[in-house]
Protein backbone atom coordinates (compact mmCIF):
# COMPACT_ATOMS: atom_id res chain seq x y z
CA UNK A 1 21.15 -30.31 -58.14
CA UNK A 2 24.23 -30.50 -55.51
CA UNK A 3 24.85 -27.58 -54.38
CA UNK A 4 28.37 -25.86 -54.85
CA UNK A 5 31.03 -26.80 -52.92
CA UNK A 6 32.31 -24.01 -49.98
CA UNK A 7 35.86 -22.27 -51.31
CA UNK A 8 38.77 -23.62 -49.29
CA UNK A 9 40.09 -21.02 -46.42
CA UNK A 10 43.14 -22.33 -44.56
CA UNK A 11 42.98 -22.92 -40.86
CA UNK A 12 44.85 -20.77 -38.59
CA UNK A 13 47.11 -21.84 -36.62
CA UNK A 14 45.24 -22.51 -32.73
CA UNK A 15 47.51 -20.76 -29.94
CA UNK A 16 48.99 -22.88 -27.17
CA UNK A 17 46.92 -23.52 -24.05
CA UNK A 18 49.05 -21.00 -22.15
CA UNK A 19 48.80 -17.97 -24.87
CA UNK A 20 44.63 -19.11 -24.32
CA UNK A 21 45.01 -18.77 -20.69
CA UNK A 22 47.35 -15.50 -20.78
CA UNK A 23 44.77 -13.79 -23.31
CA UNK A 24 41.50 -14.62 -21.53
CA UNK A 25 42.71 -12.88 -18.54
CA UNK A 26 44.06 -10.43 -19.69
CA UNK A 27 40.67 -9.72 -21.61
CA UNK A 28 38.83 -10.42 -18.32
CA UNK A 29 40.78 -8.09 -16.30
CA UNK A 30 40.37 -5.55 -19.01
CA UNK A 31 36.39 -5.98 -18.85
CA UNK A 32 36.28 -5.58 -15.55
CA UNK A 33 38.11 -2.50 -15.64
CA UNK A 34 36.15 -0.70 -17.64
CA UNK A 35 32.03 -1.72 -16.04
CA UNK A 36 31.43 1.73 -14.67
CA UNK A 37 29.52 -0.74 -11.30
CA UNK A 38 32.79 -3.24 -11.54
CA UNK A 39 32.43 -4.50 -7.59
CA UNK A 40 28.57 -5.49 -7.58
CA UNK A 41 29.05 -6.98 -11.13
CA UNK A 42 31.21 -9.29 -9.60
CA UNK A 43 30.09 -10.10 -6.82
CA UNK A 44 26.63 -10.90 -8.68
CA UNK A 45 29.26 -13.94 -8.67
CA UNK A 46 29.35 -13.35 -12.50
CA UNK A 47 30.56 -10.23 -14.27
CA UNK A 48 28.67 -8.14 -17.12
CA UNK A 49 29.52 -7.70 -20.92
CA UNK A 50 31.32 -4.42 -21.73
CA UNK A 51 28.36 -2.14 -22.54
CA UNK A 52 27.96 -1.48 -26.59
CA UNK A 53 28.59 2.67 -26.20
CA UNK A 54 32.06 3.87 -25.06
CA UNK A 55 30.63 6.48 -22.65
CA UNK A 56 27.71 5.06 -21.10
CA UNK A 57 25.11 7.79 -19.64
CA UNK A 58 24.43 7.89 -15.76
CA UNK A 59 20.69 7.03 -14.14
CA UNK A 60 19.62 10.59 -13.90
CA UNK A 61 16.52 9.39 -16.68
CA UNK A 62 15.92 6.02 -14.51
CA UNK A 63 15.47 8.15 -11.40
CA UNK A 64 13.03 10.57 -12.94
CA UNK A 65 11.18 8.44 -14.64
CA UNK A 66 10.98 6.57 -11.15
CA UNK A 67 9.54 9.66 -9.36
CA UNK A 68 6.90 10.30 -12.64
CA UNK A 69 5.89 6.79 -11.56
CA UNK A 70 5.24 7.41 -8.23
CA UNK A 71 3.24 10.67 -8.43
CA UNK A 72 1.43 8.78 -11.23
CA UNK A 73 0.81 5.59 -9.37
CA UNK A 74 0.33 6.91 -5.75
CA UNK A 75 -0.51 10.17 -6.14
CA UNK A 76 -3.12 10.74 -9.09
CA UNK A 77 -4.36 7.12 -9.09
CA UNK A 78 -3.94 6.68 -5.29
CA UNK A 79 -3.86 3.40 -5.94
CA UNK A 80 -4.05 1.34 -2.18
CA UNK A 81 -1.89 -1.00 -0.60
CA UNK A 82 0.82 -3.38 -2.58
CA UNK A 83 -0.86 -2.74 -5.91
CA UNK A 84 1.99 -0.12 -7.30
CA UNK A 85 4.09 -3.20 -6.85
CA UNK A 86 2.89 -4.56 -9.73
CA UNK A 87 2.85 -1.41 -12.24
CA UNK A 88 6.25 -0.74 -10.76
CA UNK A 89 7.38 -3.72 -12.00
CA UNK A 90 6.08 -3.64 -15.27
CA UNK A 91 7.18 0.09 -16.38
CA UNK A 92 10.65 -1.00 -14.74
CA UNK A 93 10.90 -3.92 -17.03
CA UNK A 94 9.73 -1.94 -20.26
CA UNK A 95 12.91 0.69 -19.09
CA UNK A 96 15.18 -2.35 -18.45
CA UNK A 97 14.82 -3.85 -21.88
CA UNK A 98 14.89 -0.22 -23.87
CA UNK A 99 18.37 0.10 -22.19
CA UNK A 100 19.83 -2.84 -22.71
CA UNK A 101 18.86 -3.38 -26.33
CA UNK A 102 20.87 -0.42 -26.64
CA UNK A 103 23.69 -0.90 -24.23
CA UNK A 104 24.19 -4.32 -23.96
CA UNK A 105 25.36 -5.93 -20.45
CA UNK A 106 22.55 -7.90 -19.62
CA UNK A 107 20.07 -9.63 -21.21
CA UNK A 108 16.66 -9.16 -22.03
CA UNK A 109 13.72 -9.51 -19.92
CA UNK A 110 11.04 -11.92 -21.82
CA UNK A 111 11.71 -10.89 -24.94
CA UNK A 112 14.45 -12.89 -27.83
CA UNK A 113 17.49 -11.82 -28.12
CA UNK A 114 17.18 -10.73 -31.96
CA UNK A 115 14.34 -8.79 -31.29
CA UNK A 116 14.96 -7.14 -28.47
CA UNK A 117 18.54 -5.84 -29.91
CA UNK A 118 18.34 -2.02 -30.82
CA UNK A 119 19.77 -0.07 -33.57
CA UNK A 120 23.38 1.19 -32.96
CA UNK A 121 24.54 4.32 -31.92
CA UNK A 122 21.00 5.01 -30.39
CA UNK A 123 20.20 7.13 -27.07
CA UNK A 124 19.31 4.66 -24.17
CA UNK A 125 17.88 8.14 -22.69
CA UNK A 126 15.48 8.40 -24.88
CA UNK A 127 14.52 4.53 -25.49
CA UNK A 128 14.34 4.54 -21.28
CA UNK A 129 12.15 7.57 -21.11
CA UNK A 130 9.96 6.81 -24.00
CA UNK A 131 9.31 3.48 -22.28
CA UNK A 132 8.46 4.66 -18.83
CA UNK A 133 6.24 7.25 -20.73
CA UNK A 134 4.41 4.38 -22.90
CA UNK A 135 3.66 2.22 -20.24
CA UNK A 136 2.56 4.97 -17.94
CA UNK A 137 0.24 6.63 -20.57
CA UNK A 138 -1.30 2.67 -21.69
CA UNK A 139 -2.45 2.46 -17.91
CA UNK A 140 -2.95 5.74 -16.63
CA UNK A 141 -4.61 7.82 -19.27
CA UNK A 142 -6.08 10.54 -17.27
CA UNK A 143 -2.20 11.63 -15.83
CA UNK A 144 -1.37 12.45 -19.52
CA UNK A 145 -0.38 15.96 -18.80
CA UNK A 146 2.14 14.89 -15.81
CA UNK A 147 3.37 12.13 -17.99
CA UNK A 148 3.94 14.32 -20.96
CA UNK A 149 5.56 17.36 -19.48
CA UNK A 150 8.22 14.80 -17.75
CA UNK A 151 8.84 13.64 -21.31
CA UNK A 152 9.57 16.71 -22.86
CA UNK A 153 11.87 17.56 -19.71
CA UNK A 154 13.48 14.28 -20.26
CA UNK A 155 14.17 14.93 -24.30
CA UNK A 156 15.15 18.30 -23.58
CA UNK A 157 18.41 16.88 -22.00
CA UNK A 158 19.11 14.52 -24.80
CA UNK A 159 21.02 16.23 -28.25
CA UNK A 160 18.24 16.29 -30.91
CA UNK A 161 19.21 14.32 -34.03
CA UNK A 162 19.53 10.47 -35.38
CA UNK A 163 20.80 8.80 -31.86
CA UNK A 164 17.49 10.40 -30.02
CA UNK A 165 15.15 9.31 -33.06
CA UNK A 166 16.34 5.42 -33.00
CA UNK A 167 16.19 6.00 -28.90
CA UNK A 168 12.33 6.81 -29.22
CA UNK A 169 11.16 4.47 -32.13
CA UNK A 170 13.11 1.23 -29.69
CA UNK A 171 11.51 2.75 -26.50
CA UNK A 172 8.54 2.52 -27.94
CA UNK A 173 9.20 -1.26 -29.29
CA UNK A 174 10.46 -2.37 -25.89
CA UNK A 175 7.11 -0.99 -24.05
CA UNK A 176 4.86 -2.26 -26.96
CA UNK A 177 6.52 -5.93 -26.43
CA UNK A 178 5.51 -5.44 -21.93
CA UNK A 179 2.03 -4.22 -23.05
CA UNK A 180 1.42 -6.95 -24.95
CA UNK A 181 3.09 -9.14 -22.35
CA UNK A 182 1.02 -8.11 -19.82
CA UNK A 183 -2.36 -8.53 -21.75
CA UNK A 184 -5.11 -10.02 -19.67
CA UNK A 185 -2.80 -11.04 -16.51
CA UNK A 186 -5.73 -11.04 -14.04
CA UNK A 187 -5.37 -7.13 -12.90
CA UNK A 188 -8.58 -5.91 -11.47
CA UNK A 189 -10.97 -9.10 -11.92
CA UNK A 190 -13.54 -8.78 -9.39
CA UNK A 191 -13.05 -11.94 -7.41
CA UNK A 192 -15.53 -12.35 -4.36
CA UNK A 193 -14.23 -12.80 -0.77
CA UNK A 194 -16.97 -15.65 0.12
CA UNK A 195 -15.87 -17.39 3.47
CA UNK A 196 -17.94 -17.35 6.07
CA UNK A 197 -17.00 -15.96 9.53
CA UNK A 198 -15.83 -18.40 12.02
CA UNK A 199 -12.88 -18.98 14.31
CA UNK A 200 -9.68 -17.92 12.76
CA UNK A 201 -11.27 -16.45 9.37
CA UNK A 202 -11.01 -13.20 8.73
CA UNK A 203 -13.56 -10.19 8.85
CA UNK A 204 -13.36 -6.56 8.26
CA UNK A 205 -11.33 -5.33 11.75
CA UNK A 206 -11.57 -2.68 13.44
CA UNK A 207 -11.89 0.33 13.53
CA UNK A 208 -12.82 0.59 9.91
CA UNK A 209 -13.80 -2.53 8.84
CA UNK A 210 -12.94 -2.09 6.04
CA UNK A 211 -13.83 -5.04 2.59
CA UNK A 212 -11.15 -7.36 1.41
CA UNK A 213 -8.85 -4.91 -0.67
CA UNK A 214 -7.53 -6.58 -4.12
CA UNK A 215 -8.57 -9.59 -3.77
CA UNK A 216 -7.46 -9.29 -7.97
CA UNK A 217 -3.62 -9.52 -6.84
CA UNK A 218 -3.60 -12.88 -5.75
CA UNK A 219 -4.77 -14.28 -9.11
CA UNK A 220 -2.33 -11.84 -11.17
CA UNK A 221 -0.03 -13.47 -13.41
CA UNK A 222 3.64 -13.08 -11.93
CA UNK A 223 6.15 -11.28 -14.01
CA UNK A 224 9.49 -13.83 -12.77
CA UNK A 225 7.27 -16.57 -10.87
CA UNK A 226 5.60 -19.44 -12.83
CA UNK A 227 2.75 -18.70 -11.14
CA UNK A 228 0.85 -17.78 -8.40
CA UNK A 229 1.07 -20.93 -6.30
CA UNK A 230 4.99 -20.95 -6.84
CA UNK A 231 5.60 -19.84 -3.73
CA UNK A 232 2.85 -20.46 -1.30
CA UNK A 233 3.62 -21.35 2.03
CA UNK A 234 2.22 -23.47 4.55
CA UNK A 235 -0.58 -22.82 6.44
CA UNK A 236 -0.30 -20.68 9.31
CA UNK A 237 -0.20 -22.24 13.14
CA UNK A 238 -3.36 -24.19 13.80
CA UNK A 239 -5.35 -21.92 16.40
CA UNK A 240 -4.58 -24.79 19.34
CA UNK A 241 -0.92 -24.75 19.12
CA UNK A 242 1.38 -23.88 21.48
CA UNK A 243 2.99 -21.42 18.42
CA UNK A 244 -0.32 -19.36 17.85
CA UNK A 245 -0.64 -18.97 21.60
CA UNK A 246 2.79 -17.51 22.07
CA UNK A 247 2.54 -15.21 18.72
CA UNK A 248 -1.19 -13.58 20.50
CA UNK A 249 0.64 -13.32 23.76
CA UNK A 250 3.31 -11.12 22.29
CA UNK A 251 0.81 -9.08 20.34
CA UNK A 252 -1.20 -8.59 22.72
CA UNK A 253 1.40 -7.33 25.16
CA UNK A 254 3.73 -5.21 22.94
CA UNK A 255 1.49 -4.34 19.74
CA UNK A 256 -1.92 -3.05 21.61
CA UNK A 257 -2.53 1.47 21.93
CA UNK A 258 -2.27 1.03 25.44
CA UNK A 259 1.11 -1.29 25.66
CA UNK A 260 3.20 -0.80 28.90
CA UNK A 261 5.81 -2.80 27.30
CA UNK A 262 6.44 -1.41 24.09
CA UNK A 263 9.62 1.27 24.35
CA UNK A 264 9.42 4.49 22.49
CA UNK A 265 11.99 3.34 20.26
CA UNK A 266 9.67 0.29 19.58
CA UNK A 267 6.83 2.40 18.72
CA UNK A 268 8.84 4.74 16.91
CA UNK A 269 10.17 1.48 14.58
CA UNK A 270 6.19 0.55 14.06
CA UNK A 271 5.34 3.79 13.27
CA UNK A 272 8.08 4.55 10.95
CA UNK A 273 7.53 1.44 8.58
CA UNK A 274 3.90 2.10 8.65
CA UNK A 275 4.26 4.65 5.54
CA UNK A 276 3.95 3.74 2.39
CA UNK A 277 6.27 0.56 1.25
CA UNK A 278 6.30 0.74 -2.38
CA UNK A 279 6.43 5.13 -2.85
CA UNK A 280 9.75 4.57 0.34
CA UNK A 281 11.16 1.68 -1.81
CA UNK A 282 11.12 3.54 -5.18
CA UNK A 283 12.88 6.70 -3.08
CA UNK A 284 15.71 4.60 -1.48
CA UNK A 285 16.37 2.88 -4.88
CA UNK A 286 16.84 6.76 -6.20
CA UNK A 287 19.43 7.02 -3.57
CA UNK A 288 21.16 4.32 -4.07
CA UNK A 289 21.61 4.65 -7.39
CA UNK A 290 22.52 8.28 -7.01
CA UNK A 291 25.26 7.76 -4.14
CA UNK A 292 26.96 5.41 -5.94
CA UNK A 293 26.94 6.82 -9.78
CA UNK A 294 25.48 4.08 -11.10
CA UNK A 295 25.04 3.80 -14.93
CA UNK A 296 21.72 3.93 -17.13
CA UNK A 297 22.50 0.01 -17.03
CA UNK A 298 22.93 -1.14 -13.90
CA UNK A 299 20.38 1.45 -12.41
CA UNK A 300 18.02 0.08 -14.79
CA UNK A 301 19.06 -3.84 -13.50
CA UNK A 302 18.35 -2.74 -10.19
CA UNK A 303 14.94 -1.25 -10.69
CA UNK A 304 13.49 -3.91 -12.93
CA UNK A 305 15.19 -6.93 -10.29
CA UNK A 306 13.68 -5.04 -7.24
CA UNK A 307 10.32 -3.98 -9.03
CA UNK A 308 9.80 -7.68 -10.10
CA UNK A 309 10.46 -9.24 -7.25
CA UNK A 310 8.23 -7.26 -5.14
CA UNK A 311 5.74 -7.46 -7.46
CA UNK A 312 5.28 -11.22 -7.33
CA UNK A 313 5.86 -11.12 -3.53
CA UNK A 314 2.77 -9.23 -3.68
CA UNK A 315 1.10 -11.41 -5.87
CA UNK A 316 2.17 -14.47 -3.34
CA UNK A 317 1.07 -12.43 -0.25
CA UNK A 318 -2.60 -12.12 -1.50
CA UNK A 319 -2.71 -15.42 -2.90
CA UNK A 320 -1.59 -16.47 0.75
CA UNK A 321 -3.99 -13.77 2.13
CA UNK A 322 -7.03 -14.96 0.51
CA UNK A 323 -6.18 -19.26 0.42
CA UNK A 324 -5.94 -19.03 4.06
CA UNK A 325 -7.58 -16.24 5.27
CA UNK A 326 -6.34 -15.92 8.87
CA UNK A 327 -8.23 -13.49 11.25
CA UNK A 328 -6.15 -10.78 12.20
CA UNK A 329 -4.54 -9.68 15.90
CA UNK A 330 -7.47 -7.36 16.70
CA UNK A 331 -10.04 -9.92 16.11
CA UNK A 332 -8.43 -12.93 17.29
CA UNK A 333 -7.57 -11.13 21.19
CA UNK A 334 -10.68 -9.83 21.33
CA UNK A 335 -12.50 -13.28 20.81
CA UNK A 336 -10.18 -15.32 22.03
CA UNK A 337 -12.16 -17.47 24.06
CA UNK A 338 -13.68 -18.53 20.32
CA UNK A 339 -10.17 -20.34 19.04
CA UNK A 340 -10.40 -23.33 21.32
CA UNK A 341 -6.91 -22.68 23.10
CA UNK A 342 -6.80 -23.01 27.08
CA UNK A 343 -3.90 -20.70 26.80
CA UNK A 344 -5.46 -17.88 25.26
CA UNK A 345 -7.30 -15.26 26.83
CA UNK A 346 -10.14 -12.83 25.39
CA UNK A 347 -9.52 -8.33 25.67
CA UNK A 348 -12.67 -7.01 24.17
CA UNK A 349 -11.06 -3.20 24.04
CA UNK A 350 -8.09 -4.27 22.67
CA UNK A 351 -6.94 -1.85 19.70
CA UNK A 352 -3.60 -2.44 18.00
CA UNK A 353 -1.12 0.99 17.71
CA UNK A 354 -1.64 1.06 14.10
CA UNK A 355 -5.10 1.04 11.75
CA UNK A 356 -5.38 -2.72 11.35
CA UNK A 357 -5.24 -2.77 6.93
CA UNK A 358 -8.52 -4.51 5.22
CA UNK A 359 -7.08 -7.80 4.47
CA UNK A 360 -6.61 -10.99 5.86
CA UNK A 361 -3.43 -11.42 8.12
CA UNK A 362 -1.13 -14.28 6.62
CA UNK A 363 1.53 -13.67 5.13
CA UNK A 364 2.96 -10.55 5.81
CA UNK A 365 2.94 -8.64 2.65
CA UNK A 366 5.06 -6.14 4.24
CA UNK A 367 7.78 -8.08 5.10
CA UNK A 368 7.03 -10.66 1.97
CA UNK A 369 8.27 -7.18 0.52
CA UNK A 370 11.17 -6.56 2.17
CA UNK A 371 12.88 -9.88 1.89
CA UNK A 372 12.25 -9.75 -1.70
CA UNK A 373 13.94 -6.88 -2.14
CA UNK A 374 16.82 -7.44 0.69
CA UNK A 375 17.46 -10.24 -1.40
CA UNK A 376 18.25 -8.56 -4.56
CA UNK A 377 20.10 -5.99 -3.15
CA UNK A 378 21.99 -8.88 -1.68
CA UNK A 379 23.09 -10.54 -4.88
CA UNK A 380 24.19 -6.57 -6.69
CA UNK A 381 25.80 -5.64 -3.86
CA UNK A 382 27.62 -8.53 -2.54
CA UNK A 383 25.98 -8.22 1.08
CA UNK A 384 27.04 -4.53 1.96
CA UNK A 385 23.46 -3.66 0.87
CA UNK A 386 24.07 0.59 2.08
CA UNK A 387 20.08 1.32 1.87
CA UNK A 388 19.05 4.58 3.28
CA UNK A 389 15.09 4.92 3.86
CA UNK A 390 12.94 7.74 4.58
CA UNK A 391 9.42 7.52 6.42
CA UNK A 392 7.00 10.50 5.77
CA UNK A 393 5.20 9.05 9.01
CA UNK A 394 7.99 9.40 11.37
CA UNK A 395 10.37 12.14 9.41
CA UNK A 396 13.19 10.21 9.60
CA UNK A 397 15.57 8.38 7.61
CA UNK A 398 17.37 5.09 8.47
CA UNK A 399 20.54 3.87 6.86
CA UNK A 400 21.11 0.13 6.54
CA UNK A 401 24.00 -1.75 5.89
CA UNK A 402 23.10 -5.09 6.43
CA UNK A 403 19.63 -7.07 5.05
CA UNK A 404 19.70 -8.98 8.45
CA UNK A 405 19.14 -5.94 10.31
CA UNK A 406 17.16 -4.38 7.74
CA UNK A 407 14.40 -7.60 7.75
CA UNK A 408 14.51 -8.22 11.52
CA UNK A 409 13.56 -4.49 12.36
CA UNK A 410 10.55 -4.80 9.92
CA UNK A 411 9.54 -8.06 11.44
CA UNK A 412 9.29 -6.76 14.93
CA UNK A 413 7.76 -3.50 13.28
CA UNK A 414 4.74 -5.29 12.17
CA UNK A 415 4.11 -7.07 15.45
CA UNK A 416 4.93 -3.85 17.48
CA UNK A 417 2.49 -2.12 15.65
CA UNK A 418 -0.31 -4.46 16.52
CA UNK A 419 -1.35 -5.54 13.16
CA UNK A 420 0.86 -8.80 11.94
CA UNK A 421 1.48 -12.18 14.30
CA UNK A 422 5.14 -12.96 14.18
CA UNK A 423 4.84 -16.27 12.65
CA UNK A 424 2.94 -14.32 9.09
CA UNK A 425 6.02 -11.98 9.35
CA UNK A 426 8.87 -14.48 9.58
CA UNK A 427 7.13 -16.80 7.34
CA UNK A 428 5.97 -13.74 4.67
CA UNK A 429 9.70 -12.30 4.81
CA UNK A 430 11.24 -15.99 4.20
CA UNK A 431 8.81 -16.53 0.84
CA UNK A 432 10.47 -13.01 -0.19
CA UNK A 433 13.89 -13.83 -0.18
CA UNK A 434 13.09 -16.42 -2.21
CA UNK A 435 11.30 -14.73 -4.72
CA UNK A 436 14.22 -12.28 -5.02
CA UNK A 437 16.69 -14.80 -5.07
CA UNK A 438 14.33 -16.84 -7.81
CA UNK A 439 14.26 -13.36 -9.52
CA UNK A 440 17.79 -13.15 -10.46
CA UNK A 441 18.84 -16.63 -10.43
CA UNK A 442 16.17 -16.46 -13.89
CA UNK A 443 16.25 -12.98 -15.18
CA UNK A 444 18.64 -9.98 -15.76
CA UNK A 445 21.53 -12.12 -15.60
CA UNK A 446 24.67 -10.96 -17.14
CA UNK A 447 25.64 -11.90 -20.78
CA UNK A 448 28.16 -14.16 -20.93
């Protein structure tokens, strides 16, 4: 059997090039006009859809939901090191694709573009809160009562009725789809730390020698990355070259307890990036956001970039960490006359200003960090990156306007503070920019 032939419709009549060209900026122009974070949309060197609701809420819900993680993740769990990276990055992403399903703007992390659209007319309030709760509650269990009272705080704000319903039942869907994403990604395998000590490989340091902390994170499945290995660098300085020589010299001199070099403002720059990276980073994000009034959107986009990136600069750190294992400062000055360099020279009291961290020295996760996230802020903000951040260790704040300066004081931070060569910080803050260039270049792109 044929099947029935289509009903004629006549063509319209195609406008001239020049109506095409006078309409398509105008409509451009228009677009622009009305994206509530207009500038950094554009210079993302692409600009966003119009966002499906008229009046667009702000990111008071992001920013809670932000500080629920943190207590959560830091606080009750005390989780150590670069590890609330990684559940940063996933409860960011679940928030990120609740919000956009609704509003619209960009598109969807991991997850198809027919499923991941939600119903019309929903609250993004509630989808964003209900998928910060989900995710929260799926790995942390025992904070239920913190978790739960934030939600009810959160709902409280939001008008009771249809829009709030569809909100929940897609916030729910969005974290269900990360959950399941996330499934057996390599988080807390128990992965043995088996090399032997020699020359250049690491050892617990002093002064509390403390094991090989998540070892697990170098083996966890990235969430932008293709995997682990993407982004490994090259093996540090060989323990005879001229480089490794001239990177113990410095620490020696500048990063030891007892430095007659080091200025107060130096130590003051160690101390105050020696607090914790990913609780200050979650903070400054807050302020951001809330200085300048960005929307549930685009506060959203700039958690989930950031909190991905860093999370697979993590991920690349310890993979680097535990590949090539290099000894730290403390070990290496004190048995220097072990590394077969002429140029070297053995302190056997040598202590570094700060508590030397229980993991191997290359790269810097630190600074693998802070380029990831320099580099993001980068692309959203077209360079005039305004990022104000607070040390609990110092009890101060510093204001940066420009990545540059932002990455070079953490670099010379590290190696003030007695615990990092240079080369692992350069080299660790390098891989990061990559990562969060990588990040956006791939994911939580605009719609076109």
């Amino acid at each position: 059997m044929h099947p029935a032939p289509r009903p004629h419709r006549p063509r319209r009549p195609r406008p001239s090039r020049s109506t095409r060209r006078t309409l398509a900026v105008g409509l451009a122009a228009a677009t622009l006009a009305a994206l509530p974070w207009a500038a950094e949309a554009t210079q993302d060197r692409t600009s966003a859809a119009p966002s499906a609701h008229p009046h667009t809420p702000g990111s008071e819900v992001i920013s809670d939901w932000s500080s629920v993680a943190t207590a959560v993740v830091g606080k009750d769990a005390k989780r150590p090191t670069s590890e609330p990276f990684i559940f940063y990055g996933i409860m960011s992403t679940a928030v990120y694709n609740a919000v956009v399903g609704i509003e619209g703007r960009y598109t969807p992390y991991k997850w198809h573009p027919r499923e991941a659209r939600g119903p019309r007319h929903a609250s993004s309030e509630a989808a964003a809160a209900t998928a910060a709760r989900r995710v929260l509650l799926t790995y942390f269990p025992k904070s239920r009562k913190r978790i739960d009272t934030a939600y009810a705080a959160s709902l409280a704000k939001i008008p009771d009725g249809p829009a709030e319903d569809k909100g929940v039942r897609f916030g729910e869907r969005a974290a269900a789809h990360i959950v399941e994403l996330r499934k057996d990604d390599g988080r807390d395998v128990k992965i043995a730390f088996d090399k032997k000590p020699a020359p250049g490989v690491w050892r617990p340091s002093p002064p509390n020698n403390g094991v090989f902390t998540n070892i697990w994170l170098g083996r966890t499945r990235p969430l932008v990355a293709d995997s682990p290995d993407q982004f490994m660098p090259a093996p540090p300085p060989a323990l005879t070259s001229k480089q490794y020589a001239r990177d113990l010299a410095e620490v020696k001199a500048v990063g030891g307890k007892k430095s007659k070099v080091r200025t107060a403002w130096q130590t003051e720059t160690a101390r105050f990036f020696a607090d914790s990276l990913p609780q200050q980073f979650q903070a400054a994000y807050r302020g951001y956001a809330t200085r300048h009034k960005l929307d549930i959107v685009d506060a959203a986009r700039l958690f989930a970039a950031a909190g991905a990136a860093t999370a697979d600069a993590s991920i690349t750190t310890w993979n680097s960490k535990y590949t090539h294992a290099l000894w730290r400062p403390i070990t290496a000055i004190r048995l220097a006359d072990t590394d077969g360099n002429p140029a070297t020279k053995p302190d056997r009291t040598w202590e570094s200003l700060l508590n030397t961290p229980p993991y191997p020295e290359y790269i810097g996760g630190h600074c693998a960090n802070d380029g990831a996230v320099m580099a993001v802020l980068d692309r959203l903000t077209g360079g005039d990156i305004d990022f104000r951040i607070s040390s609990a260790a110092t009890d101060t704040t510093r204001t940066y306007t420009s990545s540059a300066d932002f990455n070079r004081d953490v670099i010379n931070a590290r190696v003030w503070g007695g615990v990092h060569f240079r080369t692992a910080d350069i080299v660790g803050n390098r891989v990061g920019r990559e990562i969060g260039e990588w990040t956006l270049d791939h994911y939580f792109k605009p719609v076109e």
